[in-house]
C-alpha atoms as a PDB file:
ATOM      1  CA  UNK A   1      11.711 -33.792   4.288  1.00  0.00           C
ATOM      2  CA  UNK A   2      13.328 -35.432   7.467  1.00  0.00           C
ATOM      3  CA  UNK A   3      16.672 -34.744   8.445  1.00  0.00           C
ATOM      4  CA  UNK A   4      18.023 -37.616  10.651  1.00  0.00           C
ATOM      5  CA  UNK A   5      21.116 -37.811  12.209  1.00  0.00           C
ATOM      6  CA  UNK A   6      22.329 -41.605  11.901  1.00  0.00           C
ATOM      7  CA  UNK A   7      24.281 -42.363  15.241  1.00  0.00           C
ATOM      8  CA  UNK A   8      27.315 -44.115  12.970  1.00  0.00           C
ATOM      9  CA  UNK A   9      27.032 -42.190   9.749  1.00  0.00           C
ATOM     10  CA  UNK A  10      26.065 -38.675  10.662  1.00  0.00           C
ATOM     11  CA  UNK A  11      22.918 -36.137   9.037  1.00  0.00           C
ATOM     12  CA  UNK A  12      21.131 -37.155   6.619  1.00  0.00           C
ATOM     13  CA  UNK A  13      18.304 -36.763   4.344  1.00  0.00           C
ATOM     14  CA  UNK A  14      15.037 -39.285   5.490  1.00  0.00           C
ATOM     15  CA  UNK A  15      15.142 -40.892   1.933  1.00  0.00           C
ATOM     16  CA  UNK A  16      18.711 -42.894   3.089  1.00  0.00           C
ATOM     17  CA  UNK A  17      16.459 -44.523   5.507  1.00  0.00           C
ATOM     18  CA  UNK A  18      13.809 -46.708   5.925  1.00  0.00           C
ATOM     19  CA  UNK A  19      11.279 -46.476   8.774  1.00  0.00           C
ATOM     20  CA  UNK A  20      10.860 -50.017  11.199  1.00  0.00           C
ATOM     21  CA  UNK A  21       7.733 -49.128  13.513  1.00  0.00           C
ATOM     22  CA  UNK A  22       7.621 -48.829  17.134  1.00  0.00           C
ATOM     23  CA  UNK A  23      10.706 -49.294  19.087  1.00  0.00           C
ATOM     24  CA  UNK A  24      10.933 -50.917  22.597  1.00  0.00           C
ATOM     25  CA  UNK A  25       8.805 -53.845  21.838  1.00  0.00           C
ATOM     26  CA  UNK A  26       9.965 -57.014  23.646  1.00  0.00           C
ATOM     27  CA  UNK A  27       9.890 -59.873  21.865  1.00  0.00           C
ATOM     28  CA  UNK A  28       7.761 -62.645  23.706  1.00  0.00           C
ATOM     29  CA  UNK A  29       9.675 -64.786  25.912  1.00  0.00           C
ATOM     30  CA  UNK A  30       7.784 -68.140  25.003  1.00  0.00           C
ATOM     31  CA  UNK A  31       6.502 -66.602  21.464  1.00  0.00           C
ATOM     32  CA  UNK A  32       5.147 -70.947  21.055  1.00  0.00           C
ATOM     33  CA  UNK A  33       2.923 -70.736  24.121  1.00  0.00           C
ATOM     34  CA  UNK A  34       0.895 -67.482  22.171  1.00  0.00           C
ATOM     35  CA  UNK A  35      -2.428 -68.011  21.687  1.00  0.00           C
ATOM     36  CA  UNK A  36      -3.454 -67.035  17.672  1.00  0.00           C
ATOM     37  CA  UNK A  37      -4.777 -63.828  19.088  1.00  0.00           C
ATOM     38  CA  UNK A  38      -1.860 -62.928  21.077  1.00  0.00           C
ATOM     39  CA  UNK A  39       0.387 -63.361  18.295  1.00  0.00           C
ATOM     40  CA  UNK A  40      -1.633 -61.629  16.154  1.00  0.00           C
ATOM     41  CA  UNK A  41      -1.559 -58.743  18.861  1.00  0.00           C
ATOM     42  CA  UNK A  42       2.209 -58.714  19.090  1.00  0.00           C
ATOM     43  CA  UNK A  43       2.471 -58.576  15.472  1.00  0.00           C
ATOM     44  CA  UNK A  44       0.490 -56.002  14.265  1.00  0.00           C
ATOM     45  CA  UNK A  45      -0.760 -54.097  16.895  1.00  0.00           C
ATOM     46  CA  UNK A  46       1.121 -50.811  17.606  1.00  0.00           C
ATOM     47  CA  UNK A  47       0.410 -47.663  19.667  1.00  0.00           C
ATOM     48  CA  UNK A  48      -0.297 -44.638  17.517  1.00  0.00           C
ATOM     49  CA  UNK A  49      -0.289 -41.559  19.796  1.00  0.00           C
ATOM     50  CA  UNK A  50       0.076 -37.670  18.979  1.00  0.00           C
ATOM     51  CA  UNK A  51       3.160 -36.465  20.243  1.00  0.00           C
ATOM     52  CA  UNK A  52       6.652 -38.328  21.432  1.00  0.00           C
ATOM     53  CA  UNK A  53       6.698 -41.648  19.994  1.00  0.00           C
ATOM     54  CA  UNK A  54      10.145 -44.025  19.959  1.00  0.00           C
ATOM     55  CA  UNK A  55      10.485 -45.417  16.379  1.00  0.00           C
ATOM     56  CA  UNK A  56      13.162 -47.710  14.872  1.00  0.00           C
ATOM     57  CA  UNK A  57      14.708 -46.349  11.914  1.00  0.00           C
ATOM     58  CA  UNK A  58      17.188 -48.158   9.398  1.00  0.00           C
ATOM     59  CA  UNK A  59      19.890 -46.573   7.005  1.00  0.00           C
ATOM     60  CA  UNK A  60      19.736 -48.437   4.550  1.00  0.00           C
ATOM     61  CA  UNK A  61      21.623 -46.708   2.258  1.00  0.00           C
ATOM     62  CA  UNK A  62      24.868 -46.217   4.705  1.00  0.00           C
ATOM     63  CA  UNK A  63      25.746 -48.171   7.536  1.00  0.00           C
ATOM     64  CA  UNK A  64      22.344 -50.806   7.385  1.00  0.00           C
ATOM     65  CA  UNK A  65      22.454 -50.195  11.209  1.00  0.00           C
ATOM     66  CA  UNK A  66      19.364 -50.347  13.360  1.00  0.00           C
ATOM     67  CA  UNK A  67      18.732 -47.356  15.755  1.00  0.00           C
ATOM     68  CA  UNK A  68      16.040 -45.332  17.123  1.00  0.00           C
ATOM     69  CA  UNK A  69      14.819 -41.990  17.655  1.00  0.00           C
ATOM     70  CA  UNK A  70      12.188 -39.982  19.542  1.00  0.00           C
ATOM     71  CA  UNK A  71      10.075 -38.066  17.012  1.00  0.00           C
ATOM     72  CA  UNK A  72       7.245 -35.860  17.563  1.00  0.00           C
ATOM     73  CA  UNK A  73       4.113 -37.572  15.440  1.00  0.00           C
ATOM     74  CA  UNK A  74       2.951 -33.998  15.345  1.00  0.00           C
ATOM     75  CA  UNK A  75       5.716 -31.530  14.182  1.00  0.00           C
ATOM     76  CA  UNK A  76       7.665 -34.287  12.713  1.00  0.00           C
ATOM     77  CA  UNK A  77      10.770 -32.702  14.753  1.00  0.00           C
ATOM     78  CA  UNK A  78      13.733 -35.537  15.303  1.00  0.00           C
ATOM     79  CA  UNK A  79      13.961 -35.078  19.134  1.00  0.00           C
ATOM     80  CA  UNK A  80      16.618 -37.967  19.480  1.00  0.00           C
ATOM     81  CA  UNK A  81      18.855 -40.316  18.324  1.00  0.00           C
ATOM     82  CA  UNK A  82      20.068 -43.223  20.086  1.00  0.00           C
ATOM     83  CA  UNK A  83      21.565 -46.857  19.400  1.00  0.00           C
ATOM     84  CA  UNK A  84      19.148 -49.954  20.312  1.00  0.00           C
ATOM     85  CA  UNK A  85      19.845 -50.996  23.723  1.00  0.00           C
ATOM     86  CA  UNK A  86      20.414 -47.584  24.821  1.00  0.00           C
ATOM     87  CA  UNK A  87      17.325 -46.543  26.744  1.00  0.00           C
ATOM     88  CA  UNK A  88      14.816 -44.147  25.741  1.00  0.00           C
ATOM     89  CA  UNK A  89      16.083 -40.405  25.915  1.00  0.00           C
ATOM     90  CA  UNK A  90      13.934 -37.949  28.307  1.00  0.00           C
ATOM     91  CA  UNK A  91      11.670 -35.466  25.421  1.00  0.00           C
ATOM     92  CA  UNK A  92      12.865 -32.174  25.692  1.00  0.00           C
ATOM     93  CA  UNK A  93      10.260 -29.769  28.040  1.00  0.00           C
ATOM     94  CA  UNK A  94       7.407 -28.459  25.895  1.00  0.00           C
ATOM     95  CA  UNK A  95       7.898 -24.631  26.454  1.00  0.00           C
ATOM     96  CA  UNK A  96       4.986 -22.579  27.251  1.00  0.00           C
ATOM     97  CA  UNK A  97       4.506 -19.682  24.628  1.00  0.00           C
ATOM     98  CA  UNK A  98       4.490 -17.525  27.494  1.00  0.00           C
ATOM     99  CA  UNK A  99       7.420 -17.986  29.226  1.00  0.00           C
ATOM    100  CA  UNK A 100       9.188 -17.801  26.244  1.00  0.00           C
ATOM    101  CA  UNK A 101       7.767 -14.295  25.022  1.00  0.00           C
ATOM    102  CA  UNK A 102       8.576 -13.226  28.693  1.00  0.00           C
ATOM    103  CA  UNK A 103      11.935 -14.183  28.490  1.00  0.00           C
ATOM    104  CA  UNK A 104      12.197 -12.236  25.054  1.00  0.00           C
ATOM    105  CA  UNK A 105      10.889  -9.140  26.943  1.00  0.00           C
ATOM    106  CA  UNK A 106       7.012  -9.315  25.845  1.00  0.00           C
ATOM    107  CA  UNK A 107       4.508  -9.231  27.839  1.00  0.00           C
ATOM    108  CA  UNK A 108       5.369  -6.100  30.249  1.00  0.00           C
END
């Protein structure tokens, strides 16, 4: 179960919510000038990539605000929250298992 921090309302569980698809997609300027394909392309085509991905998220059960966060498609770790307009928060730095046993004093 998702924990998600809603940027109005606060942490809470992923079933207050419900999930909008791929954020930062610009609507098309002249959307009457598409051609059937390229409105069909707009509509339902969507990246789908392992790792970061931006996603729109609703809660629907609290405010009914739109926002977004940066999610990791593989851990399903919330890596950010952030209102629409705002832009698109910098992923955290992966951490090399490495370093990090180093830093813990492995590894001598």
């Amino acid at each position: 179960m998702l924990l998600i921090s809603c940027p109005w309302c606060g942490p809470r569980d992923e079933t207050e919510y419900h999930y909008g698809g791929q954020a930062h997609v610009p609507y098309p300027e002249t959307p009457a000038d598409l051609t059937d394909e390229q409105w069909a392309e707009y509509v339902f085509y969507r990246d789908n990539p392992k790792g970061h991905f931006a996603e729109r998220w609703m809660h629907s059960v609290g405010c009914r605000r739109w926002f977004n966060v940066l999610r990791d498609t593989v851990s399903y770790d919330v890596l950010a929250v952030y209102r629409l307009g705002d832009p698109r928060p910098e992923p955290p730095a992966l951490r090399d298992p490495r370093q990090t046993a180093e830093a813990a004093g492995g590894n001598r």
